[in-house]
Protein backbone atom coordinates (compact mmCIF):
# COMPACT_ATOMS: atom_id res chain seq x y z
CA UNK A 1 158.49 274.10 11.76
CA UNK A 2 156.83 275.85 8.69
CA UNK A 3 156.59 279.69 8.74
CA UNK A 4 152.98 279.71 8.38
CA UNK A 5 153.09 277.61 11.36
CA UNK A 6 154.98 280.07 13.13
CA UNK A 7 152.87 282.88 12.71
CA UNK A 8 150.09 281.14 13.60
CA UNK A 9 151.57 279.94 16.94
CA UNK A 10 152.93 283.72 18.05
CA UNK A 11 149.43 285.25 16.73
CA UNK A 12 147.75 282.99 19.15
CA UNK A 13 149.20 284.60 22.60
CA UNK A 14 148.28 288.02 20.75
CA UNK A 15 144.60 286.54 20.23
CA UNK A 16 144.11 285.08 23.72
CA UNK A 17 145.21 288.93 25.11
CA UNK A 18 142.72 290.45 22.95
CA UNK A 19 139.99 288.00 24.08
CA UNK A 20 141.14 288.63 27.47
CA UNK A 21 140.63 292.55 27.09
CA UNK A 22 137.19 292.02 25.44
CA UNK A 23 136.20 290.59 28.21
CA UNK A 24 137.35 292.71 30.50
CA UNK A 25 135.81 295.46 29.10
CA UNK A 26 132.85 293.85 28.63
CA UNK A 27 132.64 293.23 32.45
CA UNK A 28 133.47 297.00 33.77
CA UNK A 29 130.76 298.24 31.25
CA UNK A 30 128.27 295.71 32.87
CA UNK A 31 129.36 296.75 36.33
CA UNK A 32 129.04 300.75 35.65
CA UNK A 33 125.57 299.82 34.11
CA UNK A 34 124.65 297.78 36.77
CA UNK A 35 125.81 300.75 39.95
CA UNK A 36 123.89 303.31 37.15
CA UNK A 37 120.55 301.61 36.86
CA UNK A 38 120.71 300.93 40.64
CA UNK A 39 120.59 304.46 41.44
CA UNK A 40 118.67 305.01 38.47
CA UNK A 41 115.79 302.94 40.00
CA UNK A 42 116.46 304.68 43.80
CA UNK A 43 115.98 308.35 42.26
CA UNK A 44 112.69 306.97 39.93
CA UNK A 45 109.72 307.60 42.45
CA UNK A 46 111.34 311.23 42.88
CA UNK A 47 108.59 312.66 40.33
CA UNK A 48 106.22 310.16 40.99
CA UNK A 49 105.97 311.67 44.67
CA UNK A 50 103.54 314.66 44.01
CA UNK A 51 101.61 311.85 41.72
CA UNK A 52 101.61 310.00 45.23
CA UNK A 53 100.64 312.51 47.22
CA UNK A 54 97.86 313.52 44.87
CA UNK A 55 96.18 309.67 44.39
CA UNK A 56 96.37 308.52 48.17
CA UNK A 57 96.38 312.23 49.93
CA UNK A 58 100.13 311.40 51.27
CA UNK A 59 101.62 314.08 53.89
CA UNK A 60 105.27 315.55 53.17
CA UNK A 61 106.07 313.02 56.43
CA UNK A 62 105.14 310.12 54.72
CA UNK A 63 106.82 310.81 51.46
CA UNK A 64 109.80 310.86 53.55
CA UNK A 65 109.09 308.05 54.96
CA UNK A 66 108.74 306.01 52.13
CA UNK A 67 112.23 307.49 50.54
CA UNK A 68 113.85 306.90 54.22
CA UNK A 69 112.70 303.23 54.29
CA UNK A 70 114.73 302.78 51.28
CA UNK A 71 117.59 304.63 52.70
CA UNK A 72 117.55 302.71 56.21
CA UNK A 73 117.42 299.59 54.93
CA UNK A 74 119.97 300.03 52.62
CA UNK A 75 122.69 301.07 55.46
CA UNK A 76 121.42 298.21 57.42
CA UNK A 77 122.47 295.89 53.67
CA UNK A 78 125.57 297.88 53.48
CA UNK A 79 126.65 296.94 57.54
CA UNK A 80 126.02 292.77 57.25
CA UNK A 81 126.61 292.18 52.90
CA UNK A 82 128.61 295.07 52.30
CA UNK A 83 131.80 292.56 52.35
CA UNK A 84 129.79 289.95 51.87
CA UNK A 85 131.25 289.76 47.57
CA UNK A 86 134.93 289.68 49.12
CA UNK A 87 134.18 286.18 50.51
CA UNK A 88 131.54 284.89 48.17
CA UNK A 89 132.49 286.26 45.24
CA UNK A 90 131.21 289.36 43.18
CA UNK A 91 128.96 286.93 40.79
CA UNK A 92 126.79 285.21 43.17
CA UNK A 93 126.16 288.51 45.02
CA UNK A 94 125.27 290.47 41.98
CA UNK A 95 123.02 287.51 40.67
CA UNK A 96 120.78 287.23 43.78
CA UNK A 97 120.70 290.65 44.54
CA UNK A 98 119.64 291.97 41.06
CA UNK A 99 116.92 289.28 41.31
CA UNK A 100 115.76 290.73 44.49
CA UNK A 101 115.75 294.18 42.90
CA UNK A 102 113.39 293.39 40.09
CA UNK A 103 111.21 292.10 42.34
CA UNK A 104 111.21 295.32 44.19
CA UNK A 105 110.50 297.04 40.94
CA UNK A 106 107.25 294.57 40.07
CA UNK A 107 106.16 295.30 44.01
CA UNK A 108 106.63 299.25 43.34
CA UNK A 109 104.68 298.56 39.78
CA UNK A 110 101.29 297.23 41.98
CA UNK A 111 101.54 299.19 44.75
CA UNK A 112 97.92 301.20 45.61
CA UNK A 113 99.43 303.25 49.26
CA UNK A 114 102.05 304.28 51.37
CA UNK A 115 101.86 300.65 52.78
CA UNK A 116 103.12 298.60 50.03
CA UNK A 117 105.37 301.34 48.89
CA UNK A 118 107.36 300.88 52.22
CA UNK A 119 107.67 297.77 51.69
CA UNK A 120 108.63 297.29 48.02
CA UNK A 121 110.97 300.46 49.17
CA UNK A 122 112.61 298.07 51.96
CA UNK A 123 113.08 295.30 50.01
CA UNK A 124 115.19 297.36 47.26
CA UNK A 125 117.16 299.17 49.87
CA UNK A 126 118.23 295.96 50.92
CA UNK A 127 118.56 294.05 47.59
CA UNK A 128 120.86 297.71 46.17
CA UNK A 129 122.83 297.24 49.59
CA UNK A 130 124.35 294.06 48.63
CA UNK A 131 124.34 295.35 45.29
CA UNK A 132 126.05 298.48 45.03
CA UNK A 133 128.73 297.21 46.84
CA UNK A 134 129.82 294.34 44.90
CA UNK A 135 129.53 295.89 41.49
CA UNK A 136 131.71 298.86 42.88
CA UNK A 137 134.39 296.31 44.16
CA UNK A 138 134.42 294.18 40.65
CA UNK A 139 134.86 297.88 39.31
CA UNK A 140 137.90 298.16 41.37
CA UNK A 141 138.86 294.43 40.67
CA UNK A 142 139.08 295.55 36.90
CA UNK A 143 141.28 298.20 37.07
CA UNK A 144 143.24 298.66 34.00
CA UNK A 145 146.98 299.64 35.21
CA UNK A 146 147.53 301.55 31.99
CA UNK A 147 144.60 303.77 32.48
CA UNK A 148 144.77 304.35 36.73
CA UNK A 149 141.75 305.75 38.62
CA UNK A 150 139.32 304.68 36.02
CA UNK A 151 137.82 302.53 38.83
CA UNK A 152 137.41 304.95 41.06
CA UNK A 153 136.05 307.73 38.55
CA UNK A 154 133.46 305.56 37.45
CA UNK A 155 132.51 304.28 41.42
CA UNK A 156 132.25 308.37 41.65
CA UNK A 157 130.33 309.22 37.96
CA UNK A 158 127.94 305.40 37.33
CA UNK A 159 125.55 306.85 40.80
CA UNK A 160 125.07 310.53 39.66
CA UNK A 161 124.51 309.31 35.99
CA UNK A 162 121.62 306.89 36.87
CA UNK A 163 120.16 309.18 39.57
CA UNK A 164 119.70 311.58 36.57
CA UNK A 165 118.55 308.81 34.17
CA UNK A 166 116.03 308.05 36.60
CA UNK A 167 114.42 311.15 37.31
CA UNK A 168 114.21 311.99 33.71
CA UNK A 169 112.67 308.96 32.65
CA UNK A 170 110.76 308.74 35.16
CA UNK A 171 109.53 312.44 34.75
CA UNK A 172 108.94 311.50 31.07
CA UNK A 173 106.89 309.00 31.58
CA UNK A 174 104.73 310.57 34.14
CA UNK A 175 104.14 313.62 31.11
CA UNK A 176 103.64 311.12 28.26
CA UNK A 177 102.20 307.18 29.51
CA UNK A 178 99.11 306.84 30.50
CA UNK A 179 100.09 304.58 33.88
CA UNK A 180 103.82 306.35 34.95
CA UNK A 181 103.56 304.32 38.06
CA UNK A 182 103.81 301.04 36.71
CA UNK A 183 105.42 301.53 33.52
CA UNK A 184 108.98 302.97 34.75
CA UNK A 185 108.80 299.76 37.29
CA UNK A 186 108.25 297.25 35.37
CA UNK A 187 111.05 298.43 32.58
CA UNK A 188 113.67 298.89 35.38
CA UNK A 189 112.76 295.03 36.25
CA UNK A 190 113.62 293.87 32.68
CA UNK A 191 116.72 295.45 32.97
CA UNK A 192 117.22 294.47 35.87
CA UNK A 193 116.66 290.77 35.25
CA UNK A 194 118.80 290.92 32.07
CA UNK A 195 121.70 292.49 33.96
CA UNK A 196 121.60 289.25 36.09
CA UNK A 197 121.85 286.85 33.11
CA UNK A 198 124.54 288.52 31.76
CA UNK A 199 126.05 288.73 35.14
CA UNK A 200 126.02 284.97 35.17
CA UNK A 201 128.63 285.09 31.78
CA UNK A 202 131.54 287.02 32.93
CA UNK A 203 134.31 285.95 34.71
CA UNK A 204 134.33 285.94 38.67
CA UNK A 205 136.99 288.79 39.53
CA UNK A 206 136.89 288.63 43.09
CA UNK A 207 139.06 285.82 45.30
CA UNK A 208 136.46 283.78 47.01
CA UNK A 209 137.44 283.36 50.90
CA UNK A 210 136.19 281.72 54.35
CA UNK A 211 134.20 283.79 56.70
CA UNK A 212 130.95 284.81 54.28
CA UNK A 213 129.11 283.92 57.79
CA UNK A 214 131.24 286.22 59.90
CA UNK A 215 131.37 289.26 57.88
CA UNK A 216 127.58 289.51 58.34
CA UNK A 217 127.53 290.81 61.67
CA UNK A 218 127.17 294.47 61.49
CA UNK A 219 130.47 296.34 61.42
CA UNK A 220 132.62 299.02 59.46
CA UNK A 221 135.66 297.47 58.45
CA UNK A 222 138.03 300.64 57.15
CA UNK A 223 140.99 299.98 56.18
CA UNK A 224 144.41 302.16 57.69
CA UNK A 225 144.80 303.70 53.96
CA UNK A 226 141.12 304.70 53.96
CA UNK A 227 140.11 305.68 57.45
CA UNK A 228 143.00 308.67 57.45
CA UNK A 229 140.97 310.38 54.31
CA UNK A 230 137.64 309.79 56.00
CA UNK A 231 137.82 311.85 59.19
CA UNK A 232 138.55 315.09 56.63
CA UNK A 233 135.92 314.32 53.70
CA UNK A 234 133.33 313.15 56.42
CA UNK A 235 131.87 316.93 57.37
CA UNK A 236 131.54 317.22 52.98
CA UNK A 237 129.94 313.71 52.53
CA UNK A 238 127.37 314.32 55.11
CA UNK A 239 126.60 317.60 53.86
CA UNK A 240 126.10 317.22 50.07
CA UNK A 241 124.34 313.94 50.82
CA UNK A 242 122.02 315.91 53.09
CA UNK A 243 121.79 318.10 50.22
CA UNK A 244 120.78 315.46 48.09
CA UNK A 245 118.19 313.86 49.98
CA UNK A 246 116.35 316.75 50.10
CA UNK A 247 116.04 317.83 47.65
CA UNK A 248 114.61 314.03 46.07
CA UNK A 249 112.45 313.48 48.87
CA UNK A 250 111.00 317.12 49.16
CA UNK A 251 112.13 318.91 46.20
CA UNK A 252 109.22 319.00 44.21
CA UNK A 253 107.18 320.02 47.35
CA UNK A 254 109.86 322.90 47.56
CA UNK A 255 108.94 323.82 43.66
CA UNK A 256 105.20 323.44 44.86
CA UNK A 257 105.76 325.80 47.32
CA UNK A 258 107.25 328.57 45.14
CA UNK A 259 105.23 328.13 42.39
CA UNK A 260 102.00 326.52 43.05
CA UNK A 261 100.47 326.12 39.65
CA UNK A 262 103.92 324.36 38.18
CA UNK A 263 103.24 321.00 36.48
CA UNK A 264 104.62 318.20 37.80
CA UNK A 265 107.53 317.31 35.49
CA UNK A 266 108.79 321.04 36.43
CA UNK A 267 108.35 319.53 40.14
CA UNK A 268 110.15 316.32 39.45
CA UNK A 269 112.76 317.46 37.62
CA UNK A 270 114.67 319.54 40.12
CA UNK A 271 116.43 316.50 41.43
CA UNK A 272 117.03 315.94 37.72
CA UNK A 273 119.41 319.15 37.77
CA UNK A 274 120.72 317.79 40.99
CA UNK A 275 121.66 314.89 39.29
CA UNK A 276 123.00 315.84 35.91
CA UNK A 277 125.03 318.89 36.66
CA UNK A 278 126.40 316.03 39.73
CA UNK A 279 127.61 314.15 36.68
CA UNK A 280 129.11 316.82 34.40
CA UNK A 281 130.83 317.71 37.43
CA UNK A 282 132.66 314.13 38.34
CA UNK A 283 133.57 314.09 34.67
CA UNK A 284 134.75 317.73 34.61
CA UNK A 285 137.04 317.47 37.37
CA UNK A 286 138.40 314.00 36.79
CA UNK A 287 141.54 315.11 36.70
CA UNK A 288 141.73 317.56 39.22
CA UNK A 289 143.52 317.13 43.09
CA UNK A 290 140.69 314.91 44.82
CA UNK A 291 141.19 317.07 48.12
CA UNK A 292 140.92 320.09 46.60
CA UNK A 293 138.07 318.92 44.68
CA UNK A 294 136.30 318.08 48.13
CA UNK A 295 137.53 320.93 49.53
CA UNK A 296 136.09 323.74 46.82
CA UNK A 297 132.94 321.56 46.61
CA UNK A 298 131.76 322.13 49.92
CA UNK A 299 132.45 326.12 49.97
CA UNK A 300 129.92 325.97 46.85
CA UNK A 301 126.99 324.08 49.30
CA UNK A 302 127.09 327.66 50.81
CA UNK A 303 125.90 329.58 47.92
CA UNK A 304 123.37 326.87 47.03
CA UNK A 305 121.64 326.87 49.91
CA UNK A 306 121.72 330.69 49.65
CA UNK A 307 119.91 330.31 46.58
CA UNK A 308 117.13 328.05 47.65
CA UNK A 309 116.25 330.43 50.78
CA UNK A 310 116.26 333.29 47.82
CA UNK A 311 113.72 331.30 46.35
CA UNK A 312 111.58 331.03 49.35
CA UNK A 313 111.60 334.61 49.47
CA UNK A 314 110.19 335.76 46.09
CA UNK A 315 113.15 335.16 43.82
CA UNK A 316 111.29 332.09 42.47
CA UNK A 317 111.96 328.87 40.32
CA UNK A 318 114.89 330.79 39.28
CA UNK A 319 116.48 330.83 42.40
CA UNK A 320 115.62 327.39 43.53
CA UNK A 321 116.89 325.61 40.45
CA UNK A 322 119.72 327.46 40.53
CA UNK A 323 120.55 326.48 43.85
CA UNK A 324 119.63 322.78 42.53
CA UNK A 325 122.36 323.04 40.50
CA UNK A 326 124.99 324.57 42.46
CA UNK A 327 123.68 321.54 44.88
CA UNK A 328 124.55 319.32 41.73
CA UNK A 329 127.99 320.63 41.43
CA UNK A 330 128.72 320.36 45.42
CA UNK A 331 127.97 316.95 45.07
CA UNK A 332 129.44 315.98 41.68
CA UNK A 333 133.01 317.48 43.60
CA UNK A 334 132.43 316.45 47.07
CA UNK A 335 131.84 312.74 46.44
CA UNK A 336 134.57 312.04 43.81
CA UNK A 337 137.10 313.47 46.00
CA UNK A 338 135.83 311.67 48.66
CA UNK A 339 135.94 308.39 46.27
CA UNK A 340 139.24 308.99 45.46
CA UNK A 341 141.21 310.12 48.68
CA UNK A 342 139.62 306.57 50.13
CA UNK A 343 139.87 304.38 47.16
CA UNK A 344 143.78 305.26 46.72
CA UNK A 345 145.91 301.86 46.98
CA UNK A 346 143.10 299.40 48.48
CA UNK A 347 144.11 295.61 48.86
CA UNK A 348 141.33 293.75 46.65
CA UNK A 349 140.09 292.39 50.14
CA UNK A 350 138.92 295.99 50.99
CA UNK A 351 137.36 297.39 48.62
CA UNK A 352 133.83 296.00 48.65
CA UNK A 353 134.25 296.68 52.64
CA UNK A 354 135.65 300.15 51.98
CA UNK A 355 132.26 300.98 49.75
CA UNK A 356 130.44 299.59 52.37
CA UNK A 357 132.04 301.98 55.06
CA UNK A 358 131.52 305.19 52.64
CA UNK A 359 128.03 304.43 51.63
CA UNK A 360 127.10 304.21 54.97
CA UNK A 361 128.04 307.59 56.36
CA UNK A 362 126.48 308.74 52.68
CA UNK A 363 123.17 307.53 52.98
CA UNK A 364 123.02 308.10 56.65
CA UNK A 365 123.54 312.09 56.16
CA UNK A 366 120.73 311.33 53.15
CA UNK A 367 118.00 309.65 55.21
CA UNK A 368 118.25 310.69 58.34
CA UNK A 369 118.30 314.79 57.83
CA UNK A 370 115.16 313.70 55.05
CA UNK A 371 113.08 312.24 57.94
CA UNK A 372 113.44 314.84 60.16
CA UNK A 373 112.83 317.45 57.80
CA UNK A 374 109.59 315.37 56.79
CA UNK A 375 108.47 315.46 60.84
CA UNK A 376 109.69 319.24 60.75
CA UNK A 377 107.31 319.91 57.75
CA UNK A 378 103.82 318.52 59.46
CA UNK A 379 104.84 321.00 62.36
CA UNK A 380 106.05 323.54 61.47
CA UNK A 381 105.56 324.08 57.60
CA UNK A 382 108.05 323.44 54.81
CA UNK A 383 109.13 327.04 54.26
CA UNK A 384 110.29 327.06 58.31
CA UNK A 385 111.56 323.35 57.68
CA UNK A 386 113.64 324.57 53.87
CA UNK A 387 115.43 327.66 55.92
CA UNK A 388 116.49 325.72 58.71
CA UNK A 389 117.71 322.74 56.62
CA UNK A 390 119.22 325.16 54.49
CA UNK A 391 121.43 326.48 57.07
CA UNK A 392 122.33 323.61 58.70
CA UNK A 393 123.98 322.30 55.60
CA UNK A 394 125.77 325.38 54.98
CA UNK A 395 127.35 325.55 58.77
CA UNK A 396 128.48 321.72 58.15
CA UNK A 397 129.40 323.33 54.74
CA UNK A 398 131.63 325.55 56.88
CA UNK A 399 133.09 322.85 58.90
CA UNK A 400 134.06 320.44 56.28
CA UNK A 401 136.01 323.13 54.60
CA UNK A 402 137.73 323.71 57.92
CA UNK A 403 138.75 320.21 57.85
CA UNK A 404 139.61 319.68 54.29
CA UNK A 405 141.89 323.22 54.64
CA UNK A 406 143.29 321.84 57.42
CA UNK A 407 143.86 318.29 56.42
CA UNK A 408 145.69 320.03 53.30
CA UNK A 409 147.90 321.98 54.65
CA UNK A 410 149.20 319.11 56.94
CA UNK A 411 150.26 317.71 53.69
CA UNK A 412 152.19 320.56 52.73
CA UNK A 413 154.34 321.01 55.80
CA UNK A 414 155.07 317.43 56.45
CA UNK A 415 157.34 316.98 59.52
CA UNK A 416 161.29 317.14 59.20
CA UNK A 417 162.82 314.40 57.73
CA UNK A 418 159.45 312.91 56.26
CA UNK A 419 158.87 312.33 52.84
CA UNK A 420 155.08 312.34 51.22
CA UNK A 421 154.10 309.16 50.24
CA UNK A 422 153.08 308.77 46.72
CA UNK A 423 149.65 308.54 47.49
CA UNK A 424 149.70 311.67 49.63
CA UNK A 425 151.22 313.28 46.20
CA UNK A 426 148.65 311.96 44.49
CA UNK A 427 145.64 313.25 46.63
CA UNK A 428 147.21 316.90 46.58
């Protein structure tokens, strides 16, 4: 055999691997962009509301409503397809449920009342349901070994980033295009419907299984690994998630209600600094202990709410966007923590469940705090309904750093003769 012939068969292994890890990275970046612009187009109508409310005369409780119908239906995805890409396949999923999402987009795009907005708003809970999931878990699948708890950073960073690209495009768009109702729609539906062709190219990264049919009765399927993180993150999830719903669903009432004359991009974009400092914080503290992350996230909930009572009280914008972003950095901590402590040493047949399980509990403390609060407001006011919702959220504040305290010093007096797993080192 020739020399030149040599070279060219050992440079061909090297080529293949390089292919390979094009591809792969070609994927994950498709997957973050695809969990990004679904969140992206969940946080959209944000700054549209007050445009909303002024058009078709909408009440705070229907504006909650309409964000809750999303939220509901979206658990109720998340309970029958959350697993549904573990058996099927992440492709197929992600193909027919991106589909369905830029149809939701064109339904948001024509929609003339709170009628067709609930329903354009159920459809894309459900079609971001089956979504979310199975991007997340092909996140997961792709895992680089040399480069551990990438997967999970961007599970934790791809949500906050979109919910931020959202609101400020969609608060753009509101200031500067003459139809912001339609236009951010029917862009998020192009890229929507291009994410789905190029779905369609990449590799399948999941290991297709019996029992699609089965894992669509309703159920949360935690894995051992997973469920002992949950019971001490649970109390911070629910509380920065509460946090975060409402301020999109009634935030820019709140800034309404301060200061009456502000425009509405100032109105809409107080989820925007929800969002963004949510973000910087994820990336900020990638590399911190996920438990204490959690655990000094949810003492800062207490001085954010704090702020936004402040505000009530004649402190002003100042005060309330503060508190916005103290909410921000809550969250940003809280919910990559969270990610991590549960994510930590999944079998590939869990994860898409495992997402399932934590989304849940997340959008459950989201929608379901935002629809009371929304009832609260037509009786008794949204001032009233702001100071009691913020201290609510600060007392769970309270008891999830209870928990997490507690959780961590279990860790650090383990019982004699035990040794801490390397995942309990890990989570420290």
């Amino acid at each position: 055999m020739s020399s030149a012939t040599s070279d060219a068969t050992a440079s061909c292994p090297r080529s293949a691997a390089r292919t390979s890890a094009g591809i792969r990275a070609a994927s994950f970046a498709l997957d973050a962009s695809i969990v990004a612009a679904l969140l992206a187009a969940s946080s959209a109508p944000t700054p549209l509301y007050p445009v909303y409310q002024d058009q078709w005369g909408l009440s705070a409780l229907t504006v909650t409503v309409v964000f809750s119908a999303y939220s509901l239906t979206l658990l109720v995805a998340l309970l029958t397809a959350g697993a549904l890409s573990d058996h099927l396949g992440r492709r197929p999923v992600l193909v027919g449920a991106l589909l369905m999402e830029a149809a939701s987009m064109l339904l948001l795009a024509s929609a003339d009342g709170a009628g067709p907005l609930v329903a354009a708003r159920i459809l894309q809970g459900a079609a971001t349901g089956a979504a979310t999931s199975a991007a997340g878990a092909a996140l997961l699948d792709l895992e680089d070994p040399r480069r551990p708890g990438r997967s999970a950073l961007t599970n934790s960073i791809a949500p906050v980033v979109g919910m931020a690209a959202g609101v400020l495009a969609s608060t753009l768009l509101v200031r500067y295009v003459p139809a912001p109702t339609a236009t951010v729609y029917v862009l998020l539906a192009a890229l929507f419907t291009a994410q789905s062709i190029a779905v369609v190219r990449t590799p399948e990264t999941a290991h297709p299984h019996p029992g699609a049919l089965r894992s669509l009765r309703p159920r949360l399927a935690v894995p051992t690994s997973a469920r002992r993180a949950l019971p001490a993150v649970g109390a911070g999830v629910a509380a920065v998630w509460a946090l975060g719903g409402f301020y999109s669903s009634l935030g820019p009432a709140l800034v309404r209600l301060v200061a009456p004359g502000a425009p509405h991009a100032l109105a809409g974009m107080v989820f925007f600094v929800v969002s963004a400092t949510a973000a910087l914080t994820v990336w900020t503290l990638r590399g911190t202990a996920p438990l204490a992350a959690a655990t000094g996230g949810t003492l800062v909930v207490i001085p954010s709410t704090a702020l936004s009572v402040l505000g009530l009280h004649g402190a002003g914008l100042t005060a309330v966007y503060s508190g916005a972003a103290l909410a921000g950095i809550a969250f940003g901590a809280v919910s990559q923590g969270a990610l991590r402590m549960m994510l930590t040493s999944l079998d590939g047949g869990d994860r898409a469940a495992t997402l399932a399980a934590y989304y849940v509990l997340s959008y459950l403390s989201m929608s379901l705090p935002a629809i009371a609060a929304g009832a609260a407001t037509q009786r008794f006011g949204l001032r009233t309904t702001s100071l009691t919702y913020a201290l609510a959220a600060a007392l769970l504040a309270v008891a999830a750093a209870a928990a997490l305290t507690v959780s961590r010093r279990r860790q650090r007096s383990p019982r004699p003769g035990a040794r801490h797993s390397t995942a309990d080192d890990r989570l420290r």
